[in-house]
Protein backbone atom coordinates (compact mmCIF):
# COMPACT_ATOMS: atom_id res chain seq x y z
CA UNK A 1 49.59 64.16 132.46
CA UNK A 2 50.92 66.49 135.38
CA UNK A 3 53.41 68.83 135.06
CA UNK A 4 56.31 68.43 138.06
CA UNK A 5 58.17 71.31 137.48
CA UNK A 6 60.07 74.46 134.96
CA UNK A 7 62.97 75.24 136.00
CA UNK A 8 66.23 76.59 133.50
CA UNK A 9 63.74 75.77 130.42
CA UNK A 10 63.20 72.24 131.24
CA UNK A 11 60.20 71.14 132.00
CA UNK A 12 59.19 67.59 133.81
CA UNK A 13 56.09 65.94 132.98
CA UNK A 14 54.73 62.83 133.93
CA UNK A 15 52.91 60.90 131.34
CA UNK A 16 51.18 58.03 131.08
CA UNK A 17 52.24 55.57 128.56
CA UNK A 18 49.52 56.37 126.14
CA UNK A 19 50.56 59.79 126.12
CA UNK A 20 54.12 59.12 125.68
CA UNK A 21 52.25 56.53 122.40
CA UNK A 22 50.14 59.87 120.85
CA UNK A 23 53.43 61.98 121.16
CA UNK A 24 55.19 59.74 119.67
CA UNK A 25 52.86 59.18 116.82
CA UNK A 26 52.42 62.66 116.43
CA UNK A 27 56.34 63.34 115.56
CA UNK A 28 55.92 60.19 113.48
CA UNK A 29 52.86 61.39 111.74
CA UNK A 30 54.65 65.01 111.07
CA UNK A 31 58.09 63.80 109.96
CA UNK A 32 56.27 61.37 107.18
CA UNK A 33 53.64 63.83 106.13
CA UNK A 34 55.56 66.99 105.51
CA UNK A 35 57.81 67.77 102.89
CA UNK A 36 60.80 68.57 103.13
CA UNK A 37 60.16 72.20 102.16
CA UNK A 38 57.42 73.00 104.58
CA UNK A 39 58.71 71.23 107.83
CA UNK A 40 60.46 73.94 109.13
CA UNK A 41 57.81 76.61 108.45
CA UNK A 42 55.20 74.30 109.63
CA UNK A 43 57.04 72.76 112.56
CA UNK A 44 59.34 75.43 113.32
CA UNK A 45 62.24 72.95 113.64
CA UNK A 46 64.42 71.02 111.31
CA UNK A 47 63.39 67.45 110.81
CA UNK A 48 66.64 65.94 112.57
CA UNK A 49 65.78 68.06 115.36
CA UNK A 50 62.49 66.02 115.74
CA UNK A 51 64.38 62.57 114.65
CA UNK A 52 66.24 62.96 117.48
CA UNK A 53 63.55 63.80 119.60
CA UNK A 54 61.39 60.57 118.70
CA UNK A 55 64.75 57.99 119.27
CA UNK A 56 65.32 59.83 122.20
CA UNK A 57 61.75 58.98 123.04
CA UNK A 58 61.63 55.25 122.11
CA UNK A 59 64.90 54.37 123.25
CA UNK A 60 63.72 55.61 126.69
CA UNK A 61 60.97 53.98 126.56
CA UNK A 62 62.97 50.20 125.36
CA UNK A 63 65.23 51.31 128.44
CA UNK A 64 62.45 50.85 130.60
CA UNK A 65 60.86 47.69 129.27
CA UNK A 66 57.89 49.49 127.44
CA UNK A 67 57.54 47.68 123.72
């Protein structure tokens, strides 16, 4: 991983496609594990905050050709 830039609190990474695979897994891992009254507290963020963040991630990803 190597982080390109930060500008306007956005920050570019590039990732490998394993890395892209482990952060994926880890939202997975998080949204299925936690219960719905600890997610925020634990997370910090609601759960369709980090439902939308995973699609966003795989559709990317099928957008690209990755499967």
């Amino acid at each position: 991983m190597e982080a390109r830039s930060l500008d306007n609190g956005r920050i570019i990474l590039d990732l490998s496609a394993d890395e892209v695979m482990i952060i994926l897994a880890g939202l997975r891992e998080a949204n299925q594990e936690l219960e719905d009254w600890e997610f925020q507290t634990r997370t910090g963020f609601e759960r369709e905050e980090m439902n939308s963040l995973h699609d966003a991630i795989y559709r990317a990803l099928r957008e690209l050709g990755f499967k």
